[in-house]
Protein backbone atom coordinates (compact mmCIF):
# COMPACT_ATOMS: atom_id res chain seq x y z
CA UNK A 1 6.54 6.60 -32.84
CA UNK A 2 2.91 7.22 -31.43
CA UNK A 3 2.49 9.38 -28.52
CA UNK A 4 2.06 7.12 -24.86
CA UNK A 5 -0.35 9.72 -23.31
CA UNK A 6 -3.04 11.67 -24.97
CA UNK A 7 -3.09 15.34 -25.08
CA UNK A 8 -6.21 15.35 -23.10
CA UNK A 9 -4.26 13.28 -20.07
CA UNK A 10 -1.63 15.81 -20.46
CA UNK A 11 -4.10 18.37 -19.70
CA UNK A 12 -5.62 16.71 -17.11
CA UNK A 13 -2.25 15.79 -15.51
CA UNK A 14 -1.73 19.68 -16.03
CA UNK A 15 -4.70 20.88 -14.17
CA UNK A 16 -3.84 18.34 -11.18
CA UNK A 17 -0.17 19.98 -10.60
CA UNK A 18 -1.73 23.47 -10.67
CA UNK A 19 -4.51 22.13 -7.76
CA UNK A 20 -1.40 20.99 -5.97
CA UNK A 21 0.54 24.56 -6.17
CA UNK A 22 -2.77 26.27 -5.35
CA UNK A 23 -3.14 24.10 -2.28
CA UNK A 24 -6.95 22.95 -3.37
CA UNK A 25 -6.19 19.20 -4.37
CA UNK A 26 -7.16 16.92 -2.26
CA UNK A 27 -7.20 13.07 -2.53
CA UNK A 28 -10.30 10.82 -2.77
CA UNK A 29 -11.64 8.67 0.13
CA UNK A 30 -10.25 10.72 2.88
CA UNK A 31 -10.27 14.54 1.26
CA UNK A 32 -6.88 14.94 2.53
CA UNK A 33 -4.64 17.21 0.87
CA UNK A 34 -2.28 16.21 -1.76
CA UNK A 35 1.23 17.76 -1.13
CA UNK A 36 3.13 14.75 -2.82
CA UNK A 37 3.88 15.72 -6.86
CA UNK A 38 3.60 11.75 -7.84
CA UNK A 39 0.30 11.92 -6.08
CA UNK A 40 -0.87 14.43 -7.83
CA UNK A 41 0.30 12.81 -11.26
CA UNK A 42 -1.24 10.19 -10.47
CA UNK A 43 -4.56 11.52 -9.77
CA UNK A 44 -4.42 13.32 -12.78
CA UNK A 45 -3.85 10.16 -14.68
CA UNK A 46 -6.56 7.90 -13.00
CA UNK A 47 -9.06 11.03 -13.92
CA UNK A 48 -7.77 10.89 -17.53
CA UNK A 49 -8.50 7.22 -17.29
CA UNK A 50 -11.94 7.17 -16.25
CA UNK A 51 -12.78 9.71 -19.01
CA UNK A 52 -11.13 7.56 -21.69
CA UNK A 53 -8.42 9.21 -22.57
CA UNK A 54 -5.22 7.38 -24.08
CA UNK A 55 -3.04 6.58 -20.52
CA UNK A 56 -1.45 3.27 -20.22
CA UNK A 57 -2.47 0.84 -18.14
CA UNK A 58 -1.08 0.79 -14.34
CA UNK A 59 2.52 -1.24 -14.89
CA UNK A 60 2.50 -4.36 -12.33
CA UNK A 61 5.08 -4.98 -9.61
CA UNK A 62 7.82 -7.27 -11.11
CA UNK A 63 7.85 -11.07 -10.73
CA UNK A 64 11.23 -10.65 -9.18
CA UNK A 65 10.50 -8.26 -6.51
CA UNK A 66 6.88 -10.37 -5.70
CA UNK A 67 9.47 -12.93 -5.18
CA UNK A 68 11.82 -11.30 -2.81
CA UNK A 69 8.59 -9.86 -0.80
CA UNK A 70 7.38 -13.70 -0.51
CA UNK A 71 10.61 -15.06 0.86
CA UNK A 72 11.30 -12.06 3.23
CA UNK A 73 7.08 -12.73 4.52
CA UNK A 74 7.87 -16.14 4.96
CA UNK A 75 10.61 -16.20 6.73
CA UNK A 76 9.27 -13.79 9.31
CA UNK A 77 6.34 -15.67 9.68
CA UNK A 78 7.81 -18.68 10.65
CA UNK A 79 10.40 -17.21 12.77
CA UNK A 80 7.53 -15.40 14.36
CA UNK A 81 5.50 -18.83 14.64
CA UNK A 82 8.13 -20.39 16.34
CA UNK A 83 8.68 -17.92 19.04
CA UNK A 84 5.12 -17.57 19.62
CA UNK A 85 4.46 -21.06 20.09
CA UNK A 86 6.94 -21.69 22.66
CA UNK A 87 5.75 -18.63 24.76
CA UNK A 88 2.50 -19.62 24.76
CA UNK A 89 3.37 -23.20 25.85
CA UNK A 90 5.37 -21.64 28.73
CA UNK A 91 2.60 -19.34 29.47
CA UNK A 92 -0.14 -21.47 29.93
CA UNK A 93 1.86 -24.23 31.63
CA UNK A 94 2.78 -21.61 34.22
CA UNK A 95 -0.78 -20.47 34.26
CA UNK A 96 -2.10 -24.25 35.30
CA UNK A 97 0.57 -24.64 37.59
CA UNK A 98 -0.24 -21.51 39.49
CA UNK A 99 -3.86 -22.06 39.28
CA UNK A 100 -3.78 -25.56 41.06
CA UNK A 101 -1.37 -24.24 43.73
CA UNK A 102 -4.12 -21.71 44.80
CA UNK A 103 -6.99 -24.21 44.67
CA UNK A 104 -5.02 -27.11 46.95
């Protein structure tokens, strides 16, 4: 069976971990440091990557759990909707009611 990762990812996954122990990795965008191990697999990986090295593609989140994340969103949303709407309603009935008691 042929090998999933190259040795050249292995080494670069390699070099990552020992950044990590040394306390001198540090993540991209915000330079923070990297104390997580699965972060700093996976920035050896995406640095592999970009070099060409043999690394399989990032796997997708499954259909079924894209599902279950869409049904719980929706459902919040619309309880949220609901609840918003009537307080608002209620709020700027009161509002007008209030206002044209002060004016009169």
């Amino acid at each position: 069976m042929a090998r999933k990762y190259s040795k050249g990812s292995a080494r670069k996954v390699e070099r990552a971990m020992k950044k990590r122990k040394a306390g001198t990795l540090k993540s991209g965008r915000s330079g923070k440091k990297v104390k997580s191990r699965k972060q700093a697999i996976a920035i050896g990986l995406s640095e592999a990557r970009k070099e060409g090295k043999k690394v399989p593609k990032k796997k997708a989140v499954k259909k079924t759990a894209k599902k279950a994340v869409k049904k719980t969103a929706r459902k919040t949303t619309k309880r949220g909707a609901t609840k918003k709407r009537k307080t608002t309603k209620r709020k700027t009935a009161r509002k007008r009611r209030s206002g044209a008691k002060a004016r009169s």
